[in-house]
C-alpha atoms as a PDB file:
ATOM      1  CA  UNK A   1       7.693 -79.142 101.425  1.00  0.00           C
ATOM      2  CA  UNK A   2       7.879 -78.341 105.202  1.00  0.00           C
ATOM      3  CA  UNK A   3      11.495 -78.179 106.734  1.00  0.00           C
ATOM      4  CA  UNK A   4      11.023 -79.605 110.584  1.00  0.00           C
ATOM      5  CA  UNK A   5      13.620 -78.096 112.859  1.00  0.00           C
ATOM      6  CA  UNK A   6      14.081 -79.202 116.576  1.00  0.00           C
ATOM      7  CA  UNK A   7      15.840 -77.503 119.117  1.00  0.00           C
ATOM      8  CA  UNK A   8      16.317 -78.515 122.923  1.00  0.00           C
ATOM      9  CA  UNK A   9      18.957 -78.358 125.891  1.00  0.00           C
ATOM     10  CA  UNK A  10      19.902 -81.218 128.173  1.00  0.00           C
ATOM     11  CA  UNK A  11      20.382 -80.915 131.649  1.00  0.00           C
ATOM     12  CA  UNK A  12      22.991 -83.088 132.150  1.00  0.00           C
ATOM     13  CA  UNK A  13      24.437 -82.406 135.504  1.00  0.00           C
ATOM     14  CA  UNK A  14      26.565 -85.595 135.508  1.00  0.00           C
ATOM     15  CA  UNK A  15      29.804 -85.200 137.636  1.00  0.00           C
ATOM     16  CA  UNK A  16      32.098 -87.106 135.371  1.00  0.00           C
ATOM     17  CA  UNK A  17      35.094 -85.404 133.266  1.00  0.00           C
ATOM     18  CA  UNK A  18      34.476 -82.887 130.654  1.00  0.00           C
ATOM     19  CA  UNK A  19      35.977 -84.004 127.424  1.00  0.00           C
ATOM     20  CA  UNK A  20      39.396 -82.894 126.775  1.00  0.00           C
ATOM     21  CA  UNK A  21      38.982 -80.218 124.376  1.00  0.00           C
ATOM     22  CA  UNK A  22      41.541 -80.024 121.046  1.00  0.00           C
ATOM     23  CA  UNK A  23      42.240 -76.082 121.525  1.00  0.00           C
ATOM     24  CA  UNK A  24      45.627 -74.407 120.591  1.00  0.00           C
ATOM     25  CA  UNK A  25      47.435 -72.693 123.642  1.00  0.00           C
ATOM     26  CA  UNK A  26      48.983 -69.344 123.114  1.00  0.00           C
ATOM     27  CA  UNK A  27      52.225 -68.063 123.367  1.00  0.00           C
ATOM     28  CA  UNK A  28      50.741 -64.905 125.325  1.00  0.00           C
ATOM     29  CA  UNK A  29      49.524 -67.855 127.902  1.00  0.00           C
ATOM     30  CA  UNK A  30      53.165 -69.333 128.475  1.00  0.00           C
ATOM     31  CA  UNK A  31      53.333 -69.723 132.129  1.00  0.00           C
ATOM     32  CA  UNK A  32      56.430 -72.388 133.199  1.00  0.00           C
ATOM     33  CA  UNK A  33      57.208 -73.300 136.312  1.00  0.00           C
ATOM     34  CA  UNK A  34      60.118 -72.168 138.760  1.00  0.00           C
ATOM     35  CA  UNK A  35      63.070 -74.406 136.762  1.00  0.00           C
ATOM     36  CA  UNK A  36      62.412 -72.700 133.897  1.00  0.00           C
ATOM     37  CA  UNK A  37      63.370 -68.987 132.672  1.00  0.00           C
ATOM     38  CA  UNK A  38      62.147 -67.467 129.805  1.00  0.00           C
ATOM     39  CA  UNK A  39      62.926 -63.615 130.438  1.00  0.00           C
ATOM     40  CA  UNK A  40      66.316 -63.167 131.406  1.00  0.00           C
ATOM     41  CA  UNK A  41      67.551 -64.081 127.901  1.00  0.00           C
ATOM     42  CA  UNK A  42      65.078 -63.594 125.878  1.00  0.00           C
ATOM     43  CA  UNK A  43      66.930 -60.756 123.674  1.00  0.00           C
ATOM     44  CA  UNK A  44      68.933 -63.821 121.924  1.00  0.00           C
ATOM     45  CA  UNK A  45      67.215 -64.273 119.341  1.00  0.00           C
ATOM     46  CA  UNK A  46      67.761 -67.385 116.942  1.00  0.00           C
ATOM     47  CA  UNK A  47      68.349 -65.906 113.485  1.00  0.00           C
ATOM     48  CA  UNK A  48      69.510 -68.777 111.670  1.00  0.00           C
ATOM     49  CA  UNK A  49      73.168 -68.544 112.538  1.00  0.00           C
ATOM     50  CA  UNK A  50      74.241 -71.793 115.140  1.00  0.00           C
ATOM     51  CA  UNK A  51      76.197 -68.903 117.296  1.00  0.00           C
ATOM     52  CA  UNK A  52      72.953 -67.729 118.479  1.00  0.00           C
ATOM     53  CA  UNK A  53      72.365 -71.848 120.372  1.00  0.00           C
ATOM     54  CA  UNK A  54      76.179 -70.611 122.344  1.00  0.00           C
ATOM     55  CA  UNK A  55      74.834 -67.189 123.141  1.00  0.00           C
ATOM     56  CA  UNK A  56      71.836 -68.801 124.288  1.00  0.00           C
ATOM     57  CA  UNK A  57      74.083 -70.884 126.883  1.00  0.00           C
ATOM     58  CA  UNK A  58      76.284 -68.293 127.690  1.00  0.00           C
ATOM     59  CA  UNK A  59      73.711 -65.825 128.774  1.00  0.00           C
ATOM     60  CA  UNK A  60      71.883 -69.039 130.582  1.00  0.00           C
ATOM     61  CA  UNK A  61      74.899 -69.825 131.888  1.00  0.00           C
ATOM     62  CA  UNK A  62      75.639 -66.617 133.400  1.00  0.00           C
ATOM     63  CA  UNK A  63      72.192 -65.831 134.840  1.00  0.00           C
ATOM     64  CA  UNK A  64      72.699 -69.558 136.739  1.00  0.00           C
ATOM     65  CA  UNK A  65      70.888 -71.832 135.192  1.00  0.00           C
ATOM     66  CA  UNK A  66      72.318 -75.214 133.209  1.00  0.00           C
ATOM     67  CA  UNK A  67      70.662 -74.951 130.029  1.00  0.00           C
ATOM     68  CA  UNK A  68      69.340 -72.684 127.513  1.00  0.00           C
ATOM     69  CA  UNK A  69      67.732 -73.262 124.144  1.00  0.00           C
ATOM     70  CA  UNK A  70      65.437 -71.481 121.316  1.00  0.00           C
ATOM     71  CA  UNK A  71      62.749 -73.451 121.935  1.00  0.00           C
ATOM     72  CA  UNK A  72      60.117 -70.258 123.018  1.00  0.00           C
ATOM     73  CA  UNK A  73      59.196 -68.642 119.491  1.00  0.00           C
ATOM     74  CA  UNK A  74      62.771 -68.493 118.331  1.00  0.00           C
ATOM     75  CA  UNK A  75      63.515 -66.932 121.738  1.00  0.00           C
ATOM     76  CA  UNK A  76      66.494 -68.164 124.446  1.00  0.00           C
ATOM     77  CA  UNK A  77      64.993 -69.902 127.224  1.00  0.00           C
ATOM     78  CA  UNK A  78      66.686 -70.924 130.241  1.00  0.00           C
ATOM     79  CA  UNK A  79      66.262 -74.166 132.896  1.00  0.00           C
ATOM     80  CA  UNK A  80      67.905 -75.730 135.553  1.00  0.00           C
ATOM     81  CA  UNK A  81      69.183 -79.283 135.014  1.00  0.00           C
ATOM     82  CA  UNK A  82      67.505 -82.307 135.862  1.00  0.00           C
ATOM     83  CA  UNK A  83      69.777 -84.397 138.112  1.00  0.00           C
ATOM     84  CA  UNK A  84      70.416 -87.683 137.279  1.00  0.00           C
ATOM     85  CA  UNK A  85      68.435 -90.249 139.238  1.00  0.00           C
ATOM     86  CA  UNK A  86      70.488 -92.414 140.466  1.00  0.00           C
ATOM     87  CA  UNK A  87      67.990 -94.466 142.717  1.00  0.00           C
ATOM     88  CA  UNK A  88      65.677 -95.695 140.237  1.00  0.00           C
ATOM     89  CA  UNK A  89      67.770 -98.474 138.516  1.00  0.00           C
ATOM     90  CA  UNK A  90      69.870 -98.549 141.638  1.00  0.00           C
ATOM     91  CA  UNK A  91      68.877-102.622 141.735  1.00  0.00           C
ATOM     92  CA  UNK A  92      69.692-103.557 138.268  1.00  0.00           C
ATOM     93  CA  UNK A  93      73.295-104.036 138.482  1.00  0.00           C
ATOM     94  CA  UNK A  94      74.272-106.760 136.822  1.00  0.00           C
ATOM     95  CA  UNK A  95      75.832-105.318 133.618  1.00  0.00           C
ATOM     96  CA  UNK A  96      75.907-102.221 131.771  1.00  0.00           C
ATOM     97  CA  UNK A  97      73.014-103.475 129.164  1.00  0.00           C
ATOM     98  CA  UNK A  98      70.291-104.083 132.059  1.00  0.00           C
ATOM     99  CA  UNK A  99      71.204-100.734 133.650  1.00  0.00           C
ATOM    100  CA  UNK A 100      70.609 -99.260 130.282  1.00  0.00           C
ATOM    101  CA  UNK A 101      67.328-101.312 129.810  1.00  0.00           C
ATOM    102  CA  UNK A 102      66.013 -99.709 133.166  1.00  0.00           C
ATOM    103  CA  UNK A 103      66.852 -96.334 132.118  1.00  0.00           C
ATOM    104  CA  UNK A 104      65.280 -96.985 129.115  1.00  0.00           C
ATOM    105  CA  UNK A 105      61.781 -98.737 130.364  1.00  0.00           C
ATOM    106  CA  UNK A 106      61.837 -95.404 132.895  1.00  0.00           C
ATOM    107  CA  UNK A 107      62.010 -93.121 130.087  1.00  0.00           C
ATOM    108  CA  UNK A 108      65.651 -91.800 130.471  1.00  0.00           C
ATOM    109  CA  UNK A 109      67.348 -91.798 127.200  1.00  0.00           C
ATOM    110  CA  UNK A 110      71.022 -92.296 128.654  1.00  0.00           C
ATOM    111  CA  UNK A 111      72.518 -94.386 131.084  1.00  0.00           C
ATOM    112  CA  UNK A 112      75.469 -94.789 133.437  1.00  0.00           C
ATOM    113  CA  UNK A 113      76.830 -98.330 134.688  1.00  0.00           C
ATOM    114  CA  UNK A 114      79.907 -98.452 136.712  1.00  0.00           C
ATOM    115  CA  UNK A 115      81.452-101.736 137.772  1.00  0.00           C
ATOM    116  CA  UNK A 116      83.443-100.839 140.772  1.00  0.00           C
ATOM    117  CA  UNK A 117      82.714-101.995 143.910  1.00  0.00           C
ATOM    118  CA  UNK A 118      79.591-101.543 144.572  1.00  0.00           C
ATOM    119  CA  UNK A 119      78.628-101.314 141.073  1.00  0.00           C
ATOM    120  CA  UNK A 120      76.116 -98.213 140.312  1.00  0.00           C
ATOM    121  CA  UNK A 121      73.281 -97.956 137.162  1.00  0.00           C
ATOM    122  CA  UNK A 122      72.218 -93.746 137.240  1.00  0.00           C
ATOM    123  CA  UNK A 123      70.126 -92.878 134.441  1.00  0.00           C
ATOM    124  CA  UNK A 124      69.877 -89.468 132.321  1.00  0.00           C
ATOM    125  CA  UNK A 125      68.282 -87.452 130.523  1.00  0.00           C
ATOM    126  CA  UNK A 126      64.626 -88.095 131.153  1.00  0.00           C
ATOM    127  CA  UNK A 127      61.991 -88.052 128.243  1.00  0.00           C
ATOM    128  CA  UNK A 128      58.264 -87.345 128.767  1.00  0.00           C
ATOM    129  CA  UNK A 129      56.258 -88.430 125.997  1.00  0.00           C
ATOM    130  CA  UNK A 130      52.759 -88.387 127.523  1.00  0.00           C
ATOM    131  CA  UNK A 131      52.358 -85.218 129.398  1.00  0.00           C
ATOM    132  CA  UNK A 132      51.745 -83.179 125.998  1.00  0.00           C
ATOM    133  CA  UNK A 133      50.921 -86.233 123.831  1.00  0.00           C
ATOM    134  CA  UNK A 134      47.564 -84.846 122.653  1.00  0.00           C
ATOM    135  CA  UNK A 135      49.206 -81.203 120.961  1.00  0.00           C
ATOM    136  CA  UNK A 136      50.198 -83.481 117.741  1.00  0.00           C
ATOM    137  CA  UNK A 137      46.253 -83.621 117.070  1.00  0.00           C
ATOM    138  CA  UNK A 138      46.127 -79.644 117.322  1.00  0.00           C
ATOM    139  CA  UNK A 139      46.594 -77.062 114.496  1.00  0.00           C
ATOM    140  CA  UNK A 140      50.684 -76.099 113.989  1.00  0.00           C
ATOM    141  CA  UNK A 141      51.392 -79.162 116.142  1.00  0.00           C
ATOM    142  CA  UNK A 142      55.550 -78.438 116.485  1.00  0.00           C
ATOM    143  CA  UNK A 143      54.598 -75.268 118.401  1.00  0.00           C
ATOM    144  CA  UNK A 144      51.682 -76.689 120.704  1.00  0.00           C
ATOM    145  CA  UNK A 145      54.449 -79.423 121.746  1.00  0.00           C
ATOM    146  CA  UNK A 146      57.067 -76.720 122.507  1.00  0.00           C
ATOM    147  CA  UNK A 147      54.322 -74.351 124.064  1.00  0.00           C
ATOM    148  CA  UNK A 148      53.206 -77.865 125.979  1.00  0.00           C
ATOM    149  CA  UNK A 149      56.430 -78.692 127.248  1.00  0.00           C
ATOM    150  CA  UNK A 150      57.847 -75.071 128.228  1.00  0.00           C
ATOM    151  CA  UNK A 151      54.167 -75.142 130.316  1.00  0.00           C
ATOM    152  CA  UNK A 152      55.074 -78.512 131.729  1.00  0.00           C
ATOM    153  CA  UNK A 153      58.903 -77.229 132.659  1.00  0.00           C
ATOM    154  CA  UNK A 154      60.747 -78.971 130.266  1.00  0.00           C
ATOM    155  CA  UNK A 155      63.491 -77.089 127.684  1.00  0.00           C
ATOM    156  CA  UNK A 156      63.401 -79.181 124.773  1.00  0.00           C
ATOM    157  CA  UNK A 157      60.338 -80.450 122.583  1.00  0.00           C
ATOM    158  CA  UNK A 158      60.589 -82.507 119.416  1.00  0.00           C
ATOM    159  CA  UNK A 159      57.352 -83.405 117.383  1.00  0.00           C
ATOM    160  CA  UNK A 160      58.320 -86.346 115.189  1.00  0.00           C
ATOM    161  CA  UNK A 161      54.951 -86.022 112.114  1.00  0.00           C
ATOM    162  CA  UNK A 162      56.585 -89.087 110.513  1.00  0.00           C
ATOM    163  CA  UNK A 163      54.674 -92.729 111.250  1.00  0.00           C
ATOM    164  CA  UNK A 164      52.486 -92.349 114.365  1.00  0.00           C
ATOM    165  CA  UNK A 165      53.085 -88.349 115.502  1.00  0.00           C
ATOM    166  CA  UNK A 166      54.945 -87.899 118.890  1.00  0.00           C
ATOM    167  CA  UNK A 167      55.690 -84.781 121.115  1.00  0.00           C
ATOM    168  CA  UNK A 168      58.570 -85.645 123.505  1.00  0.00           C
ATOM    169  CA  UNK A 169      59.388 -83.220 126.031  1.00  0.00           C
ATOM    170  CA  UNK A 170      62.450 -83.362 128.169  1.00  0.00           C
END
């Protein structure tokens, strides 16, 4: 019985994307952008007790940034806030539920309607939930969504396994 074996290269020099490859990040490659801190505070440490989340904000707090979490390893991380936009549903002001329904078709999770004269719709708390969409294919999926987002210079990450997997940063 002979065993045929062939072997050959392609020379495929198209220009066109190279397909996005399903590799894990590494915590050694963390690199956020400017909004985002993860040094100053990184000696708070979460160790299971919820008074490590307030000494996370205090020492945020006090190094001038708005918010601070354990989303890096366990490890306090620090941002600035994300203003409220409060152009983007500036138009939709006819009651509080079609402000909300803007906010919500923009990817902001909370609204604001007032009713005064003029009325104003500003919307909160922004959610991305395609920027790192791909990391809940990847091997230990919760931590290549919070490694994803901390890249992308968001604070919080939540990878929802349950029905069809989602990483939402914000």
């Amino acid at each position: 019985m002979a065993l045929a074996v062939a072997v050959g290269c392609s020379n495929n020099t198209s220009s066109g994307p190279a397909p996005e490859k399903n590799v894990n990040e590494s915590w050694a490659d963390l690199n956020p952008p400017d909004n985002v801190n993860i040094d100053d505070c990184s000696g708070v440490v979460d160790n299971g007790s919820s008074s490590r989340v307030v000494d996370c904000s205090d020492c945020c707090n006090t190094n001038g940034y708005a918010l601070g979490t354990l989303i890096n390893q366990g490890k306090c991380a620090c941002a600035a806030t994300i203003p409220p936009n409060a152009t983007l549903c500036a138009t939709n002001l006819a009651d509080s539920q079609v402000c909300n329904n803007c906010c919500l078709a923009a990817n902001y999770d909370w609204s604001d309607f007032t009713s005064g004269v003029p009325p104003t719709c500003s919307c909160d708390m922004y959610t991305d939930r395609a920027t790192c969409k791909n990391t809940v294919t990847r091997t230990e999926p919760a931590d290549q969504c919070s490694l994803c987002c901390l890249n992308h210079g968001f604070i919080n990450a939540r990878y929802a396994p349950e029905g069809v997997p989602e990483c939402a940063c914000s």
